[in-house]
C-alpha atoms as a PDB file:
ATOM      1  CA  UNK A   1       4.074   1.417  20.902  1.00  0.00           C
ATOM      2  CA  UNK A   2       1.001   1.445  18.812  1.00  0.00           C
ATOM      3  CA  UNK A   3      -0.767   4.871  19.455  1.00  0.00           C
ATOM      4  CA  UNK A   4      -3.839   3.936  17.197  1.00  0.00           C
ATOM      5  CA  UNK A   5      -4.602   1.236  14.569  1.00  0.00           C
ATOM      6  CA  UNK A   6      -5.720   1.546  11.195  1.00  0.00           C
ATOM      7  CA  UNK A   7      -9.397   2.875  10.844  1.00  0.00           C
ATOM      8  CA  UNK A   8      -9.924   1.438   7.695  1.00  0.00           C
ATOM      9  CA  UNK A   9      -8.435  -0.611   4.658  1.00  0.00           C
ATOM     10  CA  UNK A  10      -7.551   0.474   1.371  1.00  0.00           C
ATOM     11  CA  UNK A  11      -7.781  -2.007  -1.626  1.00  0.00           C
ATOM     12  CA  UNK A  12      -7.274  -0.767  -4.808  1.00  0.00           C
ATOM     13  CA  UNK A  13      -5.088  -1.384  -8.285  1.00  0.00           C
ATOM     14  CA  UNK A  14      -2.173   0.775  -7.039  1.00  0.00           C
ATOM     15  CA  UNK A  15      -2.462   0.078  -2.752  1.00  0.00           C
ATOM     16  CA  UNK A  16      -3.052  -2.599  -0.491  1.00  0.00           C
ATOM     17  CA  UNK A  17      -3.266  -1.201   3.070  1.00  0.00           C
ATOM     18  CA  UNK A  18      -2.999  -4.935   4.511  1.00  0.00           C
ATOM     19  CA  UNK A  19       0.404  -4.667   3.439  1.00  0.00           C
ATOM     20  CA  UNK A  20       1.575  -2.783   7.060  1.00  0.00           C
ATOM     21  CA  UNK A  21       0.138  -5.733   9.154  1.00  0.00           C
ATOM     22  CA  UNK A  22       3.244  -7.459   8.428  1.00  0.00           C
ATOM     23  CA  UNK A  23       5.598  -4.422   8.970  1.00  0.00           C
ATOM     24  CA  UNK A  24       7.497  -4.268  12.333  1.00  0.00           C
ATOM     25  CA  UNK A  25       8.261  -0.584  12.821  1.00  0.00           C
ATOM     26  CA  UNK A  26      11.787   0.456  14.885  1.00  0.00           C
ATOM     27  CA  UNK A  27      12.085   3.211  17.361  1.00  0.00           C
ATOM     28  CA  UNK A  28      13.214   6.157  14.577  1.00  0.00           C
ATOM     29  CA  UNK A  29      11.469   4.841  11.336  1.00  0.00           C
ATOM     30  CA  UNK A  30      10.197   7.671   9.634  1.00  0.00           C
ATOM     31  CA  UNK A  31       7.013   6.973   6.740  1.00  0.00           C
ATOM     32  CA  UNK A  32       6.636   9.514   4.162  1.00  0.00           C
ATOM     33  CA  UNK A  33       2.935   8.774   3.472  1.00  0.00           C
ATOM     34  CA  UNK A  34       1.261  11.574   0.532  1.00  0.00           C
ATOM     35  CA  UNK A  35      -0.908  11.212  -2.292  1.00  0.00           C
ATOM     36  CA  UNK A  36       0.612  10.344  -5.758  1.00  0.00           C
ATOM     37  CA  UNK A  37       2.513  13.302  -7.254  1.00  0.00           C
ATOM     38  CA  UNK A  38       2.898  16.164  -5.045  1.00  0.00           C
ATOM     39  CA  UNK A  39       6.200  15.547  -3.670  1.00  0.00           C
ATOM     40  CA  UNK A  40       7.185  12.131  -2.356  1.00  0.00           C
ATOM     41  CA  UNK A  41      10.247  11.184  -4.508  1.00  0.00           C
ATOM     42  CA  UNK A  42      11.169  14.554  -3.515  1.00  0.00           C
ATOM     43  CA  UNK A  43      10.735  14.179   0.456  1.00  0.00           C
ATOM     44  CA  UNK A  44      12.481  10.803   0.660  1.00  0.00           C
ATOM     45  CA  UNK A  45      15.072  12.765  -1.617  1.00  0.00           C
ATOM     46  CA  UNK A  46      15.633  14.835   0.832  1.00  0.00           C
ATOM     47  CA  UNK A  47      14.954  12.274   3.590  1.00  0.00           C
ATOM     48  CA  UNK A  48      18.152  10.366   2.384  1.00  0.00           C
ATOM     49  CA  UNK A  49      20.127  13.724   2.026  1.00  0.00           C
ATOM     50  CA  UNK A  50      19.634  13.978   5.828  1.00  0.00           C
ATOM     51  CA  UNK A  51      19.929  10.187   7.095  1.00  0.00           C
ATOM     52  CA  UNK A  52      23.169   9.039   5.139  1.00  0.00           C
ATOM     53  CA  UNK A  53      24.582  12.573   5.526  1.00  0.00           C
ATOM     54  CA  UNK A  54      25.962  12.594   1.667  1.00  0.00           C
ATOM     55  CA  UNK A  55      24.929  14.120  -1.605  1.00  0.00           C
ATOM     56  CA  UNK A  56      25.938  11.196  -3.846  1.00  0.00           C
ATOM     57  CA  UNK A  57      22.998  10.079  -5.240  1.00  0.00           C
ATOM     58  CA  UNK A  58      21.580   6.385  -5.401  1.00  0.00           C
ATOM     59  CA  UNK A  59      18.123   4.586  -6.357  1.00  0.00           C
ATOM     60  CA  UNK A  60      15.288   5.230  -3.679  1.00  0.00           C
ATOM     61  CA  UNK A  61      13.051   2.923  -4.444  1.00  0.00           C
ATOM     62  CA  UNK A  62      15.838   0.239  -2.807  1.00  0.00           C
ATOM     63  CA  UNK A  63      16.636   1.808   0.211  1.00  0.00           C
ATOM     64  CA  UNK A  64      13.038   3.933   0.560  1.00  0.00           C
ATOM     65  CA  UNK A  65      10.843   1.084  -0.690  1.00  0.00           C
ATOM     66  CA  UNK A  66       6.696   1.579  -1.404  1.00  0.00           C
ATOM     67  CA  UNK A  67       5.681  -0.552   1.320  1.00  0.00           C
ATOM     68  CA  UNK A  68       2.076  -0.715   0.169  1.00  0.00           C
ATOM     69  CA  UNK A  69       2.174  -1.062  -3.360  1.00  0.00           C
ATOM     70  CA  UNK A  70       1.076  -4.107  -5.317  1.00  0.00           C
ATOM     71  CA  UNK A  71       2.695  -3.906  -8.388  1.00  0.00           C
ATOM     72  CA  UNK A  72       6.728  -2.914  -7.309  1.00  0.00           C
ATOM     73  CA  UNK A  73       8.854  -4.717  -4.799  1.00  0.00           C
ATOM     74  CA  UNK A  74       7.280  -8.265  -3.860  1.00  0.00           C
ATOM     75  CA  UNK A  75       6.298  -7.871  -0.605  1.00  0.00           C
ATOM     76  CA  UNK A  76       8.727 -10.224   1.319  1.00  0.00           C
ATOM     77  CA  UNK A  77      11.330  -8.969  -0.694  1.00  0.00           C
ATOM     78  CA  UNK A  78      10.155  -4.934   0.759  1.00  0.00           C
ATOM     79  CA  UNK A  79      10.559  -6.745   4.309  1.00  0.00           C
ATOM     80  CA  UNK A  80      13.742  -8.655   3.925  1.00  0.00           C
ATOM     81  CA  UNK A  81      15.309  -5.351   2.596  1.00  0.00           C
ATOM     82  CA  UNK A  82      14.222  -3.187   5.474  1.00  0.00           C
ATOM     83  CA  UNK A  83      15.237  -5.452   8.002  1.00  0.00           C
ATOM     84  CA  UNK A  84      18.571  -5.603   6.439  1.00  0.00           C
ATOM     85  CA  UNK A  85      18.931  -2.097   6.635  1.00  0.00           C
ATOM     86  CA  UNK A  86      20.960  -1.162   9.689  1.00  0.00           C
ATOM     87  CA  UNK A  87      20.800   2.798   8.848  1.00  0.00           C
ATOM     88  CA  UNK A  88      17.357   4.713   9.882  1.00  0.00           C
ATOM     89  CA  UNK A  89      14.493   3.496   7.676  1.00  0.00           C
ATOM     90  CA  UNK A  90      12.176   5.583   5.794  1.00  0.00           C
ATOM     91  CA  UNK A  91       9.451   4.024   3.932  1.00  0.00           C
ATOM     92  CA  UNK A  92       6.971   5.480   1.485  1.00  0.00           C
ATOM     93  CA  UNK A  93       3.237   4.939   1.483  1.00  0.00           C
ATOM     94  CA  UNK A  94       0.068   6.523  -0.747  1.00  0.00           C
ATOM     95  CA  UNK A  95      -2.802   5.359   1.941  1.00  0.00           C
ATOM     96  CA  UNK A  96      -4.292   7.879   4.144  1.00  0.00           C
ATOM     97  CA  UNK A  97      -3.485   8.312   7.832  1.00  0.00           C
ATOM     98  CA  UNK A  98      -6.985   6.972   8.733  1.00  0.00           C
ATOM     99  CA  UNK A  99      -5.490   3.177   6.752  1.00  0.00           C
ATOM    100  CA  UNK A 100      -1.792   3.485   8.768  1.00  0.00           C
ATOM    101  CA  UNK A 101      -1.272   2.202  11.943  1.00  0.00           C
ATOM    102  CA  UNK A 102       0.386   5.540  14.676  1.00  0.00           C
ATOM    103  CA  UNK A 103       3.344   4.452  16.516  1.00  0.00           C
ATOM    104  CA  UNK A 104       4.175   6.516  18.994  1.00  0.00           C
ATOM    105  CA  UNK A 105       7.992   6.459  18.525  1.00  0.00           C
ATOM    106  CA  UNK A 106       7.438   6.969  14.493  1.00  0.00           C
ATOM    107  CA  UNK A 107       7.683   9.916  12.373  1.00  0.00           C
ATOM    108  CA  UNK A 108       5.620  10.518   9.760  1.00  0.00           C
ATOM    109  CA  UNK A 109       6.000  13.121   6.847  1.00  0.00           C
ATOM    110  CA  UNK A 110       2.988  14.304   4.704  1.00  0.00           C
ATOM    111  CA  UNK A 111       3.326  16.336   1.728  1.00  0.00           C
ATOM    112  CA  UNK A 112       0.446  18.452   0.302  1.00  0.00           C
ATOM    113  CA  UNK A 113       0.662  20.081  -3.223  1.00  0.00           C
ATOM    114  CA  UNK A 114      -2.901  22.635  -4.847  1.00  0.00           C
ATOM    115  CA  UNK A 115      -5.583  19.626  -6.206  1.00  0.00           C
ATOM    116  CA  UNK A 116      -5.105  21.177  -9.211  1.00  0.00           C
ATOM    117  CA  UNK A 117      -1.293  21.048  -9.550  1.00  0.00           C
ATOM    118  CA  UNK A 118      -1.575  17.178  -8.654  1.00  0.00           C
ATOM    119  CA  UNK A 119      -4.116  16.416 -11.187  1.00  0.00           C
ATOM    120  CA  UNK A 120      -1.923  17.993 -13.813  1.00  0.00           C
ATOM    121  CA  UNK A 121       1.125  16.224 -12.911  1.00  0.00           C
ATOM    122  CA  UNK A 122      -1.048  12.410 -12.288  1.00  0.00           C
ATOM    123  CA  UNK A 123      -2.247  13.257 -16.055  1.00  0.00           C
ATOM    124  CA  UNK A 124       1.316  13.518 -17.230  1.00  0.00           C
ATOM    125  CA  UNK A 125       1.929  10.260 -15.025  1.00  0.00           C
ATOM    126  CA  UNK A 126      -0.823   8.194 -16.248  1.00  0.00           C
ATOM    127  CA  UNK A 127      -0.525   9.055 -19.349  1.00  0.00           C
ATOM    128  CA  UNK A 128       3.181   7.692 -20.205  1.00  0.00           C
ATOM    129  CA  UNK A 129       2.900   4.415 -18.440  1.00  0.00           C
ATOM    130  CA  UNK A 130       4.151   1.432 -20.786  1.00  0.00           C
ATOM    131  CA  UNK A 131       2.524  -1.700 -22.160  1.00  0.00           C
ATOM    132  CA  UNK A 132       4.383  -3.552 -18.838  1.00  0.00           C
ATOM    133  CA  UNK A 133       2.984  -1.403 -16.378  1.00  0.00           C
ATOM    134  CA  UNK A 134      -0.469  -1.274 -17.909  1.00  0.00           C
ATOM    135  CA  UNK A 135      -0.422  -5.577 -17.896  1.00  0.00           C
ATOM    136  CA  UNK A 136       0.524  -5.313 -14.382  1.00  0.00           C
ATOM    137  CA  UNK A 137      -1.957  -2.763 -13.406  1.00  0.00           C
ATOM    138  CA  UNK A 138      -4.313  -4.878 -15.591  1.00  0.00           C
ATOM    139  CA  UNK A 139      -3.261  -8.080 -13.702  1.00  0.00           C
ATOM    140  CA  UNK A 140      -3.922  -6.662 -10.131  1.00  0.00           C
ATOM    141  CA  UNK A 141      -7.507  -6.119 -11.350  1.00  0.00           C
ATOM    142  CA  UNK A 142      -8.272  -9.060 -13.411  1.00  0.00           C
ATOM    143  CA  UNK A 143      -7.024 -11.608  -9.992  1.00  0.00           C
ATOM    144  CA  UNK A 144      -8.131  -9.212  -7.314  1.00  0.00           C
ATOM    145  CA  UNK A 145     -12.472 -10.055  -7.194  1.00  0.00           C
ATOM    146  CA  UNK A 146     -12.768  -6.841  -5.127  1.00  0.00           C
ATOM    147  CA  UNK A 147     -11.677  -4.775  -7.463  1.00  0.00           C
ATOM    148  CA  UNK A 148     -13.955  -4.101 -10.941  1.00  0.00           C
ATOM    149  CA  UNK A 149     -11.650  -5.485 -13.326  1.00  0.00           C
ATOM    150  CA  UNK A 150      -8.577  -4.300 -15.657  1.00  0.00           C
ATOM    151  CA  UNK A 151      -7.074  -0.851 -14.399  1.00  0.00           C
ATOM    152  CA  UNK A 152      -9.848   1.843 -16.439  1.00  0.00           C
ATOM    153  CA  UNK A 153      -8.153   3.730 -18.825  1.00  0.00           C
ATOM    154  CA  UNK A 154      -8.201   7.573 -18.538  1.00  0.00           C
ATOM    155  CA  UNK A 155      -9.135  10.159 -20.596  1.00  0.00           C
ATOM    156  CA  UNK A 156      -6.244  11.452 -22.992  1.00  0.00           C
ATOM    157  CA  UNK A 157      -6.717  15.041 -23.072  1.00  0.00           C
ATOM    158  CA  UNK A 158      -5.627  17.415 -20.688  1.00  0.00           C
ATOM    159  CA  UNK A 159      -9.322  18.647 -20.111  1.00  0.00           C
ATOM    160  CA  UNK A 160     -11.305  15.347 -20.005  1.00  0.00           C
ATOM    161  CA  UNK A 161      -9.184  14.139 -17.318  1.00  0.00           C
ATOM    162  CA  UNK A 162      -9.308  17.117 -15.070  1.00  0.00           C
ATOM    163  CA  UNK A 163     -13.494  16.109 -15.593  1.00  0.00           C
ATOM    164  CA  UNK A 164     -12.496  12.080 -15.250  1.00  0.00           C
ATOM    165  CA  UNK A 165     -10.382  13.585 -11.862  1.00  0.00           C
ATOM    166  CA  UNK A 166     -12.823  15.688 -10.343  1.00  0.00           C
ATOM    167  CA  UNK A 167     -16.230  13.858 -10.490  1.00  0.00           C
ATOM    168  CA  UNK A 168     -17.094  11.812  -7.536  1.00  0.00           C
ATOM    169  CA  UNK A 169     -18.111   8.255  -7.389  1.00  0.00           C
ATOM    170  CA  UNK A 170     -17.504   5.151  -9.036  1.00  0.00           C
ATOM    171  CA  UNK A 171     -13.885   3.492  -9.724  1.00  0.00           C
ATOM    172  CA  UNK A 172     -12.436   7.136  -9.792  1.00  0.00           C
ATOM    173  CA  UNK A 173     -11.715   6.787  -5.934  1.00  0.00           C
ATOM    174  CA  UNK A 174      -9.793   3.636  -6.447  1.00  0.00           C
ATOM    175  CA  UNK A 175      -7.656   5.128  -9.506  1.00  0.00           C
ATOM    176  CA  UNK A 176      -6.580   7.855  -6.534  1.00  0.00           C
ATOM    177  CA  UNK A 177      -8.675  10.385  -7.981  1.00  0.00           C
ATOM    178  CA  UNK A 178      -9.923  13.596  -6.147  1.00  0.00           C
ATOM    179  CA  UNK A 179     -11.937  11.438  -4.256  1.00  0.00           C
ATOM    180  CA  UNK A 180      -8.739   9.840  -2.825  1.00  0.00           C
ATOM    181  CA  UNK A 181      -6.988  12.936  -2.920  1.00  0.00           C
ATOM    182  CA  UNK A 182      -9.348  14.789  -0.658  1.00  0.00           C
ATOM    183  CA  UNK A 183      -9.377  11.846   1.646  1.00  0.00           C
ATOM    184  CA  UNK A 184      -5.653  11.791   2.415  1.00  0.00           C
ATOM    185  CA  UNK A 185      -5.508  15.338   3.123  1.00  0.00           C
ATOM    186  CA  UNK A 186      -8.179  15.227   5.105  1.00  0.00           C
ATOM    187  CA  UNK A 187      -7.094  12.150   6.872  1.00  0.00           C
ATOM    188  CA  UNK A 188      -3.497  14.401   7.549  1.00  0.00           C
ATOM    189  CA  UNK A 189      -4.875  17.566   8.718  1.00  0.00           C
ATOM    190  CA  UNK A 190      -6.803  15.779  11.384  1.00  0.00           C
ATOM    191  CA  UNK A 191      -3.537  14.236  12.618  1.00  0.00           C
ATOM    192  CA  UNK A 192      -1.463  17.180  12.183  1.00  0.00           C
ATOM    193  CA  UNK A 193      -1.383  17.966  16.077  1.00  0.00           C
ATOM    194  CA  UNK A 194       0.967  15.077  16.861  1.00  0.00           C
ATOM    195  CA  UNK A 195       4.232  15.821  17.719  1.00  0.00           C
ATOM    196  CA  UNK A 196       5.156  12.690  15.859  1.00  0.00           C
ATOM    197  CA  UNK A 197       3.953  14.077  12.314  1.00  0.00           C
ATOM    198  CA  UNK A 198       5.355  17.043  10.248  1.00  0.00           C
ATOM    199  CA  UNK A 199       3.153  18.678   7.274  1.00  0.00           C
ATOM    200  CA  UNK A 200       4.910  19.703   4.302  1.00  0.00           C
ATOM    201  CA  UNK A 201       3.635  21.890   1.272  1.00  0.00           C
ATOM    202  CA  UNK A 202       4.980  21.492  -2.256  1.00  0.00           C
ATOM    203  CA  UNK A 203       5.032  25.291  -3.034  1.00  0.00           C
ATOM    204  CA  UNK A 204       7.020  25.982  -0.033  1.00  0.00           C
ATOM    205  CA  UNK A 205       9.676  23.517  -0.704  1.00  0.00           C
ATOM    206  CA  UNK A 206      10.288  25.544  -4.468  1.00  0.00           C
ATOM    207  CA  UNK A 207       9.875  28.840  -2.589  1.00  0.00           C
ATOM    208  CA  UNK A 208      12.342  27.997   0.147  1.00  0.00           C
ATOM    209  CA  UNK A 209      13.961  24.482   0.052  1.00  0.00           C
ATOM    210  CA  UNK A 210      16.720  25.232   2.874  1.00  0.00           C
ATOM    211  CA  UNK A 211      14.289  26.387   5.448  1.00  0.00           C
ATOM    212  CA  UNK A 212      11.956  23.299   4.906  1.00  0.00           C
ATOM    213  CA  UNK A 213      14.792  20.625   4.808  1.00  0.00           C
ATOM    214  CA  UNK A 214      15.715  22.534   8.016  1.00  0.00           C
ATOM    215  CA  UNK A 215      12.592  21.800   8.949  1.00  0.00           C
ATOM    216  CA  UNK A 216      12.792  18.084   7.887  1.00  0.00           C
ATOM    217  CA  UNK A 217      16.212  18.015   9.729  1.00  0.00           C
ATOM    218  CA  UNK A 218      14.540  19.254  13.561  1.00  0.00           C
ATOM    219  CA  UNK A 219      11.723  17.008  13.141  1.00  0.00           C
ATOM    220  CA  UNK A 220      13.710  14.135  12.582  1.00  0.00           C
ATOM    221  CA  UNK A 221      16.172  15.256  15.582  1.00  0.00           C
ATOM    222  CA  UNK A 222      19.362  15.025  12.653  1.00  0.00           C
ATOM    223  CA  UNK A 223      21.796  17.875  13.399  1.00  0.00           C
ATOM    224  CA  UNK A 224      23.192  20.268  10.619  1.00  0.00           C
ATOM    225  CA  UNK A 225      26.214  20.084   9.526  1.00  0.00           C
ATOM    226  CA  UNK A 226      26.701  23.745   8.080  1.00  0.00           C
ATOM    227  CA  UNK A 227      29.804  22.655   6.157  1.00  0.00           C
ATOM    228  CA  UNK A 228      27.757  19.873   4.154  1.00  0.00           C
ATOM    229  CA  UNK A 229      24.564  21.715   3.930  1.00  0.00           C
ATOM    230  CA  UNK A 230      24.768  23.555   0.732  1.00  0.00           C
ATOM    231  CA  UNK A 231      25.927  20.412  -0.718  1.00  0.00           C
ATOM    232  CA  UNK A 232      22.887  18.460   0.935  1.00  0.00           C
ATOM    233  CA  UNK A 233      20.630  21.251  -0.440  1.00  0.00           C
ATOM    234  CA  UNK A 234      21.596  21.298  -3.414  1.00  0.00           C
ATOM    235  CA  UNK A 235      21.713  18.011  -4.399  1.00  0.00           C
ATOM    236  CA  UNK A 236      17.995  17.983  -2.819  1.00  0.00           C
ATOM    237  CA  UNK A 237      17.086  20.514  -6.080  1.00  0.00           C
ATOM    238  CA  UNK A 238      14.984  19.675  -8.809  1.00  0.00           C
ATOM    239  CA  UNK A 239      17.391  20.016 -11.228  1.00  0.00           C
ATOM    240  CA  UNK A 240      19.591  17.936  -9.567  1.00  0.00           C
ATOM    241  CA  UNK A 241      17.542  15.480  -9.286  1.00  0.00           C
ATOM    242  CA  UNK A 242      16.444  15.636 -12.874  1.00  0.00           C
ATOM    243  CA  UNK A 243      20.203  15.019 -13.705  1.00  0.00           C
ATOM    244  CA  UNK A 244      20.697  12.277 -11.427  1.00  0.00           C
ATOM    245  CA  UNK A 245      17.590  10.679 -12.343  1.00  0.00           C
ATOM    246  CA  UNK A 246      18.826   7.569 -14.216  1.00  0.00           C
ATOM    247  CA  UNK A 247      20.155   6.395 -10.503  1.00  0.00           C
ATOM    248  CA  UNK A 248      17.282   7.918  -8.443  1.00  0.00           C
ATOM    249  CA  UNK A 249      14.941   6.325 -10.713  1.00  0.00           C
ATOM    250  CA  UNK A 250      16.492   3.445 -11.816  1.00  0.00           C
ATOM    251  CA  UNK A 251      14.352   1.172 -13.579  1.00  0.00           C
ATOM    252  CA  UNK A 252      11.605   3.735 -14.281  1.00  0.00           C
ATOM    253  CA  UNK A 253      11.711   3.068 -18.099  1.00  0.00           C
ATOM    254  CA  UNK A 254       9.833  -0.409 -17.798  1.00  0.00           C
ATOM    255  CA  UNK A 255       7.261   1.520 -16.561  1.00  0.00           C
ATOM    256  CA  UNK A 256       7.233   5.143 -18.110  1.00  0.00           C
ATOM    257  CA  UNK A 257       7.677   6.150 -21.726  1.00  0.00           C
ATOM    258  CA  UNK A 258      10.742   8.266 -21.359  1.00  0.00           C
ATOM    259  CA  UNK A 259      11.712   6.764 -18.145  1.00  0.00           C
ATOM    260  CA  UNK A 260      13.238   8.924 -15.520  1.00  0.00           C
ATOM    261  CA  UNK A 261      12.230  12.497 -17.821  1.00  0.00           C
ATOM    262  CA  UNK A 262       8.751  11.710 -17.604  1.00  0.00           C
ATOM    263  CA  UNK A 263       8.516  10.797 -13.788  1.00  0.00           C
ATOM    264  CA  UNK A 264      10.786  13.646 -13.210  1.00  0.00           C
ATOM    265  CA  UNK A 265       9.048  15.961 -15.453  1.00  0.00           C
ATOM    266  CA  UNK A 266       9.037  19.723 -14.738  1.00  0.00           C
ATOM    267  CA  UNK A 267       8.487  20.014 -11.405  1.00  0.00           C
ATOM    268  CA  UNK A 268       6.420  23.685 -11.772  1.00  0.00           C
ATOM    269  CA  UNK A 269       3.451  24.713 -10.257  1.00  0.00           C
ATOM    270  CA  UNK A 270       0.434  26.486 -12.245  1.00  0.00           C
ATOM    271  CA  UNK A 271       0.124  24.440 -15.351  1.00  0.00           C
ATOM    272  CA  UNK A 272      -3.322  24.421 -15.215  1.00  0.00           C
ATOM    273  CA  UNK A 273      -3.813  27.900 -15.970  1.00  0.00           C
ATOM    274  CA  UNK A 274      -4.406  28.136 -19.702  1.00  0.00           C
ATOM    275  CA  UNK A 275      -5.543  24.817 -20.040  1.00  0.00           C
ATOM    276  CA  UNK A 276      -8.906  24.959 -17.590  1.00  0.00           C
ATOM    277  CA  UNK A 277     -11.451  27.081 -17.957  1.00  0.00           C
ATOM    278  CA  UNK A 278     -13.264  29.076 -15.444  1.00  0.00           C
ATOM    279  CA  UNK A 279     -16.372  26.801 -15.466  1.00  0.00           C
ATOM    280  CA  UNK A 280     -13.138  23.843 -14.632  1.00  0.00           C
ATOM    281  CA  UNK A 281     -11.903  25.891 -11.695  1.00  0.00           C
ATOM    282  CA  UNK A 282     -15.196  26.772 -10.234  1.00  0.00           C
ATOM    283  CA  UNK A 283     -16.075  23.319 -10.587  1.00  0.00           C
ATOM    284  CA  UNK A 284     -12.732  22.024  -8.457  1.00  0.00           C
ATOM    285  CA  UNK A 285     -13.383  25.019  -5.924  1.00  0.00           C
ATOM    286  CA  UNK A 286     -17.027  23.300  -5.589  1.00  0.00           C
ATOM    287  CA  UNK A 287     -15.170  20.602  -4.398  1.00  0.00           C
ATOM    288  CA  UNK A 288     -12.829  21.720  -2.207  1.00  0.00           C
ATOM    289  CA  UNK A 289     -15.753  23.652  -0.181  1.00  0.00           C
ATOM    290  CA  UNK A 290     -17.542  20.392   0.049  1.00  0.00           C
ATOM    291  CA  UNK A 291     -15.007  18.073   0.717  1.00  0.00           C
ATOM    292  CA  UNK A 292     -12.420  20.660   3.294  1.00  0.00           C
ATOM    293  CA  UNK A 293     -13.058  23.017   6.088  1.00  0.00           C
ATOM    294  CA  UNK A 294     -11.653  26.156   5.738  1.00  0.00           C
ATOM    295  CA  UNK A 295      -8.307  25.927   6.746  1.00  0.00           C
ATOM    296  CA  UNK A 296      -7.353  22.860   5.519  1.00  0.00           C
ATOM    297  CA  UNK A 297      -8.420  23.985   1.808  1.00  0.00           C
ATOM    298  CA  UNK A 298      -6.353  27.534   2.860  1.00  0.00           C
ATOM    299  CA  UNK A 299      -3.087  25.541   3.340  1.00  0.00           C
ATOM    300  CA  UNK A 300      -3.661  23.296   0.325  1.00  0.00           C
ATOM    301  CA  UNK A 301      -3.909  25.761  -1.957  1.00  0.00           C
ATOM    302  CA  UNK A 302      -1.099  28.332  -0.682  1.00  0.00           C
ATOM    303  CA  UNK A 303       1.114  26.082   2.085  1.00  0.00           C
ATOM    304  CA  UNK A 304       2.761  27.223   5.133  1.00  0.00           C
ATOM    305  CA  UNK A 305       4.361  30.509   3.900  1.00  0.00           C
ATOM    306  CA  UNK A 306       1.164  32.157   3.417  1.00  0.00           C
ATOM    307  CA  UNK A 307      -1.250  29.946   5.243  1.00  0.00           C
ATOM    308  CA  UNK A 308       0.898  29.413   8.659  1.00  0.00           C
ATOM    309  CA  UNK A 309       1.832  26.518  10.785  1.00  0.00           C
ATOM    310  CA  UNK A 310      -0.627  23.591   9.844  1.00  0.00           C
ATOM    311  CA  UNK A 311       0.266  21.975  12.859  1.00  0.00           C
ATOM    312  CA  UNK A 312      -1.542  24.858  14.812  1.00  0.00           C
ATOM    313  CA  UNK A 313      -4.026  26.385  12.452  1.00  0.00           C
ATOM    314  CA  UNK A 314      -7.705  26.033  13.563  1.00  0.00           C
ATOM    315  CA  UNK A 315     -10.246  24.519  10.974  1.00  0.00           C
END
């Protein structure tokens, strides 16, 4: 049963929130909805782990499609494929809560990650797409008349982009910049009350990665199995998923130089030190305080283990 309908739609080169009007959601579906790189390949990782039971690995973007994106899966084709699936479905999305429709009888999983740890790693991302996946980024532009034009290319250097990131206004939103970033996580944390949604942090998933997929496992109501579990676990590591990326990722080199290595890239947090100044960081803590209340930019930057319970922490 629909709980509440989208509040608004999200157009943009990557996202096209229309998408979910033609989605029929099943009783159990589970949507792992974050902003670009702070942990989704990881969470529907470890989504899988739990739903099929098995640590073999196999390519997520088949069975976990991107339901909203513009430039993957076609579509009809994203359809056709989950209503084939007979297993529980888990689907990945990069719109806010505010542009998903709430099912009651739907999970959803939201994964948070430090602004500043997600601007280093969408740096690294932007910066190795292809010729291909610039065209098609290009092409969503050039045909869509909402949108400006071709996708705008970033800055190159670690720096300039953290400055391209962080200023407000303009196309940045659109490229799912900080303005985008702050809007998902502030779209989440107003949600997080539902029984129906689970917050995850980045930082607490390296820190303790058993505890959180136990976590992942009672909110989805999918027993343990204490024999399988350390093999669930750790095929749910970074590492491991490094090694198994050709078949995770399969296909990522038409769109990444270096394919699977580059999407998969180090998976650390704290990058930015060294390569922001302290006029950078005040500037991104300028930000936060006008863009977050309190306890939302708490969590973000330090997650649950430090921070507490999202799900009951005031504002």
């Amino acid at each position: 049963m629909l709980s509440r309908a989208p509040e608004k739609p999200v157009r943009d080169w990557y996202c096209d929130s229309a998408h979910w009007d033609q989605f029929t959601p099943r009783d159990g579906d589970v949507i792992i909805a974050t902003a670009p790189k702070v942990g989704t390949t990881w969470t529907q990782q470890i989504v899988k782990l739990l739903v099929f039971q098995s640590p073999e690995p196999g390519p997520l973007g088949m069975v976990s499609p991107w339901l909203d994106c513009r430039f993957q899966m076609p579509l009809p084709v994203a359809l056709q494929v989950l209503e084939a699936q007979p297993h529980r479905r888990f689907v990945k999305s990069h719109l806010p809560m505010s542009a998903l429709p709430i099912w009651e009888d739907v999970k959803y999983i939201h994964v948070a990650r430090d602004g500043r740890d997600a601007c280093m790693s969408f740096f690294n991302h932007v910066s190795a797409y292809t010729p291909f996946a610039l065209s098609m980024l290009d092409g969503i532009g050039e045909a869509d008349p909402l949108l400006p034009g071709p996708w705008p290319r970033p800055p190159r250097t670690v720096r300039e982009f953290f400055h391209h990131w962080i200023e407000p206004g303009g196309t940045r939103q659109a490229e799912l910049m900080a303005d985008g970033f702050f809007e998902i996580e502030r779209s989440f944390w107003a949600e997080r009350g539902r029984a129906n949604v689970l917050l995850l942090h980045y930082a607490d998933m390296k820190a303790d990665l058993d505890g959180e997929m136990r976590r992942v496992a009672a909110f989805l109501d999918i027993p343990v199995n204490e024999a399988l579990w350390p093999d669930l676990v750790a095929a749910a590591d970074f590492s491991a998923m490094q090694r198994d990326g050709a078949t995770l990722m399969m296909g990522s080199d038409v769109a990444f130089e270096g394919g699977h290595k580059t999407f998969l890239n180090k998976g650390t947090n704290g990058r930015w030190q060294g390569e922001l100044t302290a006029e950078d960081l005040a500037l991104y803590h300028q930000r936060v305080a006008a863009e977050l209340s309190p306890g939302l930019a708490h969590w973000l930057e330090h997650g649950r283990l430090v921070a507490g319970d999202p799900a009951v922490a005031g504002d």
